[in-house]
C-alpha atoms as a PDB file:
ATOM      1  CA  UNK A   1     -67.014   4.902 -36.344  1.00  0.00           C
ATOM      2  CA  UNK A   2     -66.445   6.456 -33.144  1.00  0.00           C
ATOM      3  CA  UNK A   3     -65.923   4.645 -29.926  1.00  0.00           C
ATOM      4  CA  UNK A   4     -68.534   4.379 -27.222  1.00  0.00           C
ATOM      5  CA  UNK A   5     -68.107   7.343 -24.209  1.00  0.00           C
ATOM      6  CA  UNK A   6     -66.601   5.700 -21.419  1.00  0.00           C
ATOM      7  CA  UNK A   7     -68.857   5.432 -18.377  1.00  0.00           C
ATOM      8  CA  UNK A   8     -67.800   8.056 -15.348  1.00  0.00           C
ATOM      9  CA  UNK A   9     -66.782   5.986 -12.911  1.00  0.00           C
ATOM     10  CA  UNK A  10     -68.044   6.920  -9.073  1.00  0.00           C
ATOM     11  CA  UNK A  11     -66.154   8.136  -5.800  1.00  0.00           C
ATOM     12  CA  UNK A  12     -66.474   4.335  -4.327  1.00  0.00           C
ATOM     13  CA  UNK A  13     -64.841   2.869  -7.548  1.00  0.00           C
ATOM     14  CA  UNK A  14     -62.214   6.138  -7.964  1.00  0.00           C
ATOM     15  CA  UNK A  15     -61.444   5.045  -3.758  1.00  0.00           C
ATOM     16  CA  UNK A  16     -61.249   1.363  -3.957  1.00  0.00           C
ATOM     17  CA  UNK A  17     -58.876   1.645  -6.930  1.00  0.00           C
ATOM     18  CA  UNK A  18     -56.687   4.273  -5.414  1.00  0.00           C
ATOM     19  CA  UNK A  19     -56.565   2.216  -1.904  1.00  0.00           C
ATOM     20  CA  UNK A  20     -55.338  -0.703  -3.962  1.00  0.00           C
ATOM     21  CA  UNK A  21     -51.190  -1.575  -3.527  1.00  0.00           C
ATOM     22  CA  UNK A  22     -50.636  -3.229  -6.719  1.00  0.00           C
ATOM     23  CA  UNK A  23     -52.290  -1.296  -9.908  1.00  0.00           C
ATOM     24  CA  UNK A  24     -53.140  -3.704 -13.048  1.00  0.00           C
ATOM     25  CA  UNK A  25     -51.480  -6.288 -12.026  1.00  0.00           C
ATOM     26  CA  UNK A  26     -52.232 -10.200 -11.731  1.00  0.00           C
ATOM     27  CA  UNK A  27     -52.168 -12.241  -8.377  1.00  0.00           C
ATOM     28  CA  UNK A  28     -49.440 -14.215  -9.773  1.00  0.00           C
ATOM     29  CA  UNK A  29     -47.072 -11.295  -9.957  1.00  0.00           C
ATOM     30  CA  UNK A  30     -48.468 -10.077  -6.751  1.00  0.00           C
ATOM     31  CA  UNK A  31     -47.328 -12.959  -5.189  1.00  0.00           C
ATOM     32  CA  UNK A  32     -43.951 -13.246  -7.159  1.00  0.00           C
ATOM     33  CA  UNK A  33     -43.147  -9.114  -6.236  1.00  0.00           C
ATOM     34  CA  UNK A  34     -43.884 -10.288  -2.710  1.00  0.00           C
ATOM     35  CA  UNK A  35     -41.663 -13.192  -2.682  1.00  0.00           C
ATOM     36  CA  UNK A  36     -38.716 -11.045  -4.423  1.00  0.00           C
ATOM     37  CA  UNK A  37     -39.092  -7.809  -1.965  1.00  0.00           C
ATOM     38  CA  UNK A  38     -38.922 -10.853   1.208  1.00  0.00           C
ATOM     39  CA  UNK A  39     -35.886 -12.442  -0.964  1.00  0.00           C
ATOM     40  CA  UNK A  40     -34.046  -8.692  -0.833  1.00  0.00           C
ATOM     41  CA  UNK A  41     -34.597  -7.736   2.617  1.00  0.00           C
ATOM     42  CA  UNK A  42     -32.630 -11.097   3.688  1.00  0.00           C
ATOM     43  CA  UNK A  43     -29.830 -10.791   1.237  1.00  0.00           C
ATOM     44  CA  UNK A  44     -27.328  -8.137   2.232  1.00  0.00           C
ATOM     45  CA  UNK A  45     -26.607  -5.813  -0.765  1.00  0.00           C
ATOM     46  CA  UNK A  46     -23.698  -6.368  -2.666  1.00  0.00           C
ATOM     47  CA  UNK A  47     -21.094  -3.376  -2.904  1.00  0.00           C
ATOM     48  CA  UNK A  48     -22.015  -2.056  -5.932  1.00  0.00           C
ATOM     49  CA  UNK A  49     -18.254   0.272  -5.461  1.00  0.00           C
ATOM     50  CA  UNK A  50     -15.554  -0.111  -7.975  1.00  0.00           C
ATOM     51  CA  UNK A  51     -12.730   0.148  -5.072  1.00  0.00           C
ATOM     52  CA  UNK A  52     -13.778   0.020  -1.499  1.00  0.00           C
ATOM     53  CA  UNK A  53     -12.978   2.588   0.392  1.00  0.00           C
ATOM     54  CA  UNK A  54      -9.756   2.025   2.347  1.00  0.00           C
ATOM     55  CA  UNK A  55      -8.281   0.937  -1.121  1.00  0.00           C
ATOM     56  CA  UNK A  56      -9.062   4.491  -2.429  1.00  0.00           C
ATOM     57  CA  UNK A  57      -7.342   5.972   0.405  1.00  0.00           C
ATOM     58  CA  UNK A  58      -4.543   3.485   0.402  1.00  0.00           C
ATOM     59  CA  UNK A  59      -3.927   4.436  -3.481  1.00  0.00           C
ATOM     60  CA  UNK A  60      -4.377   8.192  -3.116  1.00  0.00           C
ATOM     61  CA  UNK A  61      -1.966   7.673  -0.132  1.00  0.00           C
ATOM     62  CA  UNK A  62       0.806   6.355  -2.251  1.00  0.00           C
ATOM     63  CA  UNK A  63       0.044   8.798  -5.304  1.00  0.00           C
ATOM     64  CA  UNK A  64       0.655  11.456  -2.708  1.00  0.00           C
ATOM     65  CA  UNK A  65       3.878  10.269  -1.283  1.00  0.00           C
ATOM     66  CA  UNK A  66       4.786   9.503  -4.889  1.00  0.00           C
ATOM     67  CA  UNK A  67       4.508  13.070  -5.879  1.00  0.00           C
ATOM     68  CA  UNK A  68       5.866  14.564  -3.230  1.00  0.00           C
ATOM     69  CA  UNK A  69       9.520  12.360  -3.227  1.00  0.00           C
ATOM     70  CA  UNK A  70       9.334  13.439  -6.883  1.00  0.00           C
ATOM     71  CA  UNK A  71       9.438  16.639  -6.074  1.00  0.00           C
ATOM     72  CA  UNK A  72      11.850  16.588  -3.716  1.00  0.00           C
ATOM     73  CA  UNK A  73      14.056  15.274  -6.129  1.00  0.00           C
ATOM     74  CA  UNK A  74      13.821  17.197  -8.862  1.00  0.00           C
ATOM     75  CA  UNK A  75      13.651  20.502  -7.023  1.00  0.00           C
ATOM     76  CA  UNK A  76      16.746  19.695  -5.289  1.00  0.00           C
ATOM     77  CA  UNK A  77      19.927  21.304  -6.783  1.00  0.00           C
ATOM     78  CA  UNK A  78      23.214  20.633  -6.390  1.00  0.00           C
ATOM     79  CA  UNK A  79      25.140  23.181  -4.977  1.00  0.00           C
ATOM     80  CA  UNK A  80      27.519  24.991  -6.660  1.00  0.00           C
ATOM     81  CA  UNK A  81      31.190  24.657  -6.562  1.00  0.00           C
ATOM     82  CA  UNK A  82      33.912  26.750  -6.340  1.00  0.00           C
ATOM     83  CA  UNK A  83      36.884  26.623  -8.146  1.00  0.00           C
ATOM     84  CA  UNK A  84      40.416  25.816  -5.726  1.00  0.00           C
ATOM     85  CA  UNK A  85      42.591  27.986  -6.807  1.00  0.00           C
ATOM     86  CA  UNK A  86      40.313  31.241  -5.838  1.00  0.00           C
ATOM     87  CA  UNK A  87      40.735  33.278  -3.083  1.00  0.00           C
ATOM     88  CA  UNK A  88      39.332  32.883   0.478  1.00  0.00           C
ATOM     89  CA  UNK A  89      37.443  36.049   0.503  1.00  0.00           C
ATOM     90  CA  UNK A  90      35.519  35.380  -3.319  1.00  0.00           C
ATOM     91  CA  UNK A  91      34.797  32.027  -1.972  1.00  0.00           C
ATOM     92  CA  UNK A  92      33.130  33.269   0.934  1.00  0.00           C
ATOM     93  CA  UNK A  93      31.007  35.222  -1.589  1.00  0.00           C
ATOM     94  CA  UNK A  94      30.106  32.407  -3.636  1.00  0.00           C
ATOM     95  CA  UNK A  95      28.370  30.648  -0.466  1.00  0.00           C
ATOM     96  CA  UNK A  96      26.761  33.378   0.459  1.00  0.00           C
ATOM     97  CA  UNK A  97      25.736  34.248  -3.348  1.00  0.00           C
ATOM     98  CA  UNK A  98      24.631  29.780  -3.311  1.00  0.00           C
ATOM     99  CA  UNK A  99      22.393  30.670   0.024  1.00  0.00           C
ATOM    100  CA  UNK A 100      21.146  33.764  -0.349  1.00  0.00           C
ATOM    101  CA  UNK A 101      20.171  32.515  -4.059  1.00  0.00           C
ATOM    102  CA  UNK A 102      17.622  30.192  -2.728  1.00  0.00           C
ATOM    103  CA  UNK A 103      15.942  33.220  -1.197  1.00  0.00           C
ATOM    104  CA  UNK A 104      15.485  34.999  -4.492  1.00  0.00           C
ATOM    105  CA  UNK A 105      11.649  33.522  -5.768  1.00  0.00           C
ATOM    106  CA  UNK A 106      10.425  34.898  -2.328  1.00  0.00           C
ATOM    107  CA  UNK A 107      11.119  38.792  -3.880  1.00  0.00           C
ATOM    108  CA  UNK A 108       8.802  39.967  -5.973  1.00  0.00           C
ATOM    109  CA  UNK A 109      10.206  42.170  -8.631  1.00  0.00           C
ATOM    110  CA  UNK A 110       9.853  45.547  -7.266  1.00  0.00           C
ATOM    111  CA  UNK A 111      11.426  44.868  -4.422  1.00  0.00           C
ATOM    112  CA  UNK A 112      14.951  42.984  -6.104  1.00  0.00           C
ATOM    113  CA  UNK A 113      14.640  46.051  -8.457  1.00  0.00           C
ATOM    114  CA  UNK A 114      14.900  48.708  -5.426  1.00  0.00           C
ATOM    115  CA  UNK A 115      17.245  46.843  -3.379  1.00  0.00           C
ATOM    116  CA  UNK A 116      19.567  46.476  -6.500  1.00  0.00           C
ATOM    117  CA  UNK A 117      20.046  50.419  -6.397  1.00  0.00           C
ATOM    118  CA  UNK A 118      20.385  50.649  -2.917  1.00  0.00           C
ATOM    119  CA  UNK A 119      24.352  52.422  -2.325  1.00  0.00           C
ATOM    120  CA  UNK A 120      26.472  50.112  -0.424  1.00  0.00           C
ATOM    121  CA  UNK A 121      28.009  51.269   2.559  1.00  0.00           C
ATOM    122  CA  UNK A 122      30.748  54.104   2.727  1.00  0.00           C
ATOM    123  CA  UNK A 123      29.892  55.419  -0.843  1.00  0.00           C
ATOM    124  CA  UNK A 124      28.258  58.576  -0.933  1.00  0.00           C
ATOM    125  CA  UNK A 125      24.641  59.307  -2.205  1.00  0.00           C
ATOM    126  CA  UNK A 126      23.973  60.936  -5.142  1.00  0.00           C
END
């Protein structure tokens, strides 16, 4: 058995049903979805946030100054030190071997590599 062809409704009933605010609904709820909606505008909204926002900042703020003392620390080394019993002049060339060694990550390895076979001063070229 087929069911019955459903009768076309008209512009006036397509209008009337399209102007309406609350489709297939019951007055009850109507008046309950009114009630809730005037219930929600008074309420302020709760902070639906797991940390607020300063206590992000404050935690990434402390994470940072963490890291960075960390750092500090463990990039530190201690400096080198000389035996007593060598002479003034090697000793002078330890320090400045100790300072100028801090220097060494900024060369990149062509340059070390060309100033390594640079002559030193008063020997002849070759």
């Amino acid at each position: 058995m087929t069911p019955a062809p459903r009768p076309t409704p008209s512009d006036d009933d397509l209008d009337r049903l399209l102007a309406r605010r609350y489709r297939d609904t019951s007055p009850g709820f109507e008046a309950r979805w009114v009630e809730l909606k005037r219930e929600l505008r008074q309420t302020p909204p709760a902070c639906g946030r797991l940390l607020p926002a300063w206590r992000l900042t404050g935690w990434l703020g402390a994470l940072g100054a963490a890291a960075a003392i960390t750092f500090m620390i463990f990039s530190a080394r201690p400096p080198a030190t000389a035996p007593r019993d060598l002479s003034p002049q090697l000793t002078e060339l330890l320090a400045m071997d100790a300072v100028l060694g801090r220097a060494l990550p900024l060369l990149d390895e062509e340059n070390r590599s060309a100033l390594l076979h640079l002559p030193a001063a008063g020997q002849p070229n070759h």
